[in-house]
C-alpha atoms as a PDB file:
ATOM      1  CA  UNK A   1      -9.088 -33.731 -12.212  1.00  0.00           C
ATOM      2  CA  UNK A   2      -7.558 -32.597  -9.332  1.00  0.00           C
ATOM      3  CA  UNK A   3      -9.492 -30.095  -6.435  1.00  0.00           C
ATOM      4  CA  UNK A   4      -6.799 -27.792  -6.610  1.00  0.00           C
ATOM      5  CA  UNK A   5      -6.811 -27.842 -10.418  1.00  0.00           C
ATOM      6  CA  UNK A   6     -10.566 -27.727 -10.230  1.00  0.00           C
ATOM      7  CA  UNK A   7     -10.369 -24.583  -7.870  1.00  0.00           C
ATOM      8  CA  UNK A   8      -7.743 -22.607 -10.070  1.00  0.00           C
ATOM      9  CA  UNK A   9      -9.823 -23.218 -13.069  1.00  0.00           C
ATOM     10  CA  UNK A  10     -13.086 -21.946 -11.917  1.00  0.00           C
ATOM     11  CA  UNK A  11     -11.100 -19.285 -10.412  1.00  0.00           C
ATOM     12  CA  UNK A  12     -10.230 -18.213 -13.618  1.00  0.00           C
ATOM     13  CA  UNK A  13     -13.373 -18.431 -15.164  1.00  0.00           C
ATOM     14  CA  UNK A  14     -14.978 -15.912 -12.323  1.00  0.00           C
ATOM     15  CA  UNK A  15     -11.977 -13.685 -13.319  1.00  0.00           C
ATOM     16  CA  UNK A  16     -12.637 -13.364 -16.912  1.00  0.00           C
ATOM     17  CA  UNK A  17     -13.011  -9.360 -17.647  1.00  0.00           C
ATOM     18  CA  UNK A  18     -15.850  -8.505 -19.736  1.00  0.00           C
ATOM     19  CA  UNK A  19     -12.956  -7.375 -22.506  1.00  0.00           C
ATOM     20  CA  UNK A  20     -11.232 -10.944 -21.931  1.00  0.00           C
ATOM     21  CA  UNK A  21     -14.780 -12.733 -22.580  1.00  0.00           C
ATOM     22  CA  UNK A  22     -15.564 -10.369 -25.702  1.00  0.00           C
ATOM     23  CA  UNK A  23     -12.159 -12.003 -27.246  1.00  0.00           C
ATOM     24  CA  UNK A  24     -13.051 -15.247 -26.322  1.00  0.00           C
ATOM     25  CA  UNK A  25     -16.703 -14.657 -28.139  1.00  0.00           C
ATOM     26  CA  UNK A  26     -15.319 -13.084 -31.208  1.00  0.00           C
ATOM     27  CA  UNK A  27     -12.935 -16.145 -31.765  1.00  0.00           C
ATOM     28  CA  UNK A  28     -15.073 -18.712 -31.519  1.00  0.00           C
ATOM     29  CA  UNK A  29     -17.383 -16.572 -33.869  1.00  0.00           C
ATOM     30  CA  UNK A  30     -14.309 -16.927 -36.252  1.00  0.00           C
ATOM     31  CA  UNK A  31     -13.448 -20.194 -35.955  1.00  0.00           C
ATOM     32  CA  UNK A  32     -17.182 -21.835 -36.128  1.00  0.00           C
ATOM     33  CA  UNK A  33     -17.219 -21.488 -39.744  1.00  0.00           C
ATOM     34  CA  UNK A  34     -14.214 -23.251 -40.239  1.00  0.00           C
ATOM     35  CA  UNK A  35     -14.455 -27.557 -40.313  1.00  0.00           C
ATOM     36  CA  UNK A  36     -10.984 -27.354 -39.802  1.00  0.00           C
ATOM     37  CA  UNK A  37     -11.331 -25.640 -36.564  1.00  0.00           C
ATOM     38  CA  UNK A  38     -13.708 -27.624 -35.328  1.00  0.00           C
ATOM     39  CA  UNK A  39     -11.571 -29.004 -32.258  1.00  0.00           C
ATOM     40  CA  UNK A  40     -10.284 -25.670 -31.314  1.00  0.00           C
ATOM     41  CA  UNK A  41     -13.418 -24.111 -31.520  1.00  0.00           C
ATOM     42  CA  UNK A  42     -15.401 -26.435 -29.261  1.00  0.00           C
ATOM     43  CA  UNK A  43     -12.588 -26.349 -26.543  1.00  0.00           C
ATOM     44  CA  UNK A  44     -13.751 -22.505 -26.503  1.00  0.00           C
ATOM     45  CA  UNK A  45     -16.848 -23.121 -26.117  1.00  0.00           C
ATOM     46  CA  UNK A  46     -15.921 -25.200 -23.509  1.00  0.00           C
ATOM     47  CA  UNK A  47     -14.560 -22.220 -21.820  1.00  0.00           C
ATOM     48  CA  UNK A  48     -17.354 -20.073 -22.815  1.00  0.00           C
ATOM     49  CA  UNK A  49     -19.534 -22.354 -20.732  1.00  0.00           C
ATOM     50  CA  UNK A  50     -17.355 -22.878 -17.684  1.00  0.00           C
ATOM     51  CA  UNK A  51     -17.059 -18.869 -17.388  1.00  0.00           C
ATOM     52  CA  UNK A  52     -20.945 -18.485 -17.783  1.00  0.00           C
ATOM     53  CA  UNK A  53     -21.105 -20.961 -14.966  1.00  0.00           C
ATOM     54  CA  UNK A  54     -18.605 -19.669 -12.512  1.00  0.00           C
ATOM     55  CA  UNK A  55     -20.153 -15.868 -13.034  1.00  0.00           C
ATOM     56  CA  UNK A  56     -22.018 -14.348 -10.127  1.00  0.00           C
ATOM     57  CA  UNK A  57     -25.697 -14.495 -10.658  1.00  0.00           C
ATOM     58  CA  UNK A  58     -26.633 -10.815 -12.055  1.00  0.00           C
ATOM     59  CA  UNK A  59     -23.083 -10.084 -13.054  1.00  0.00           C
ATOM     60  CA  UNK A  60     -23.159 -12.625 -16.163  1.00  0.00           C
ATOM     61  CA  UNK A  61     -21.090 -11.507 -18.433  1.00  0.00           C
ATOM     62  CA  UNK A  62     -22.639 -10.534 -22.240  1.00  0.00           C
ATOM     63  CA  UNK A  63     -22.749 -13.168 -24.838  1.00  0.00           C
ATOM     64  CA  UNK A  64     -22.640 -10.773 -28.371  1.00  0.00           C
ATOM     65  CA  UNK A  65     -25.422 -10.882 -30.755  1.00  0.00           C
ATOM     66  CA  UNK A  66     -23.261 -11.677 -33.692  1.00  0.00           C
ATOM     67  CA  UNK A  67     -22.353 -15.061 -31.617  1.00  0.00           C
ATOM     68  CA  UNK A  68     -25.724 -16.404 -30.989  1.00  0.00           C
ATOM     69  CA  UNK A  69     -26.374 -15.871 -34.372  1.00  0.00           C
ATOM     70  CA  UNK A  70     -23.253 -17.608 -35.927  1.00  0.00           C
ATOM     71  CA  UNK A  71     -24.171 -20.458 -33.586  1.00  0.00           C
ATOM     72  CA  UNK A  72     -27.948 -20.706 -34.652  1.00  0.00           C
ATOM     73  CA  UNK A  73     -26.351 -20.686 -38.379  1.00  0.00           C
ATOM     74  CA  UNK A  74     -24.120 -23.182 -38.387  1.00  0.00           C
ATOM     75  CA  UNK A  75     -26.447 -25.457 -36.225  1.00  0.00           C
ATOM     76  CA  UNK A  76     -29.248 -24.838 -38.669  1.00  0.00           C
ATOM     77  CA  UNK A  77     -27.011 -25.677 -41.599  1.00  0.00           C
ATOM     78  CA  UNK A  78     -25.578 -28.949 -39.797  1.00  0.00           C
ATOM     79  CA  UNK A  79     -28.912 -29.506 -39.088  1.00  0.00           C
ATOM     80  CA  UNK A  80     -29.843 -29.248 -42.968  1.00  0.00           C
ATOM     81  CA  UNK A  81     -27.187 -30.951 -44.099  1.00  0.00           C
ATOM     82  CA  UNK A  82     -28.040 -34.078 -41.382  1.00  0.00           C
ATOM     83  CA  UNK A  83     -31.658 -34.329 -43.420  1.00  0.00           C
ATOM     84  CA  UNK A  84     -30.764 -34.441 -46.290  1.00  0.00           C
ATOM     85  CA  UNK A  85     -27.920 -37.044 -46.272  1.00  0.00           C
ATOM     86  CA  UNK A  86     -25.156 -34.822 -47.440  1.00  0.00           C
END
């Protein structure tokens, strides 16, 4: 990837508005559920990441409740679902 590509997409990332990350958040809480989202959904989290990263220190922006807790689900139940060979 290219330095100037680089630069305009952290950039954007350390622009994301609190309102712009909230959307992000509540999409990926409705795609994780669905298998057939699974590519979409982990390109968001992708950019979840990346803005996390780019934020100032203190000025983080606020990952919802109802996220974490999707994401803990669905990892548990992968997780399940790994043990017991279905």
């Amino acid at each position: 990837m290219s330095g100037s590509i680089l630069e305009n997409v952290i950039k954007k990332a350390k622009d994301t508005s609190q309102e712009e990350f909230d959307s992000l958040c509540s999409t990926i809480d409705e795609l994780i559920v669905n298998p057939e989202k699974a590519a979409e959904c982990c390109g968001l989290i992708r950019q979840l990441f990346l803005t996390l990263q780019a934020s100032e220190v203190g000025a983080e922006p606020r990952i919802p409740s109802s996220l974490v807790s999707s994401i803990l689900q669905y990892a548990s139940s992968s997780q399940r679902q790994k043990t017991s060979g279905v």
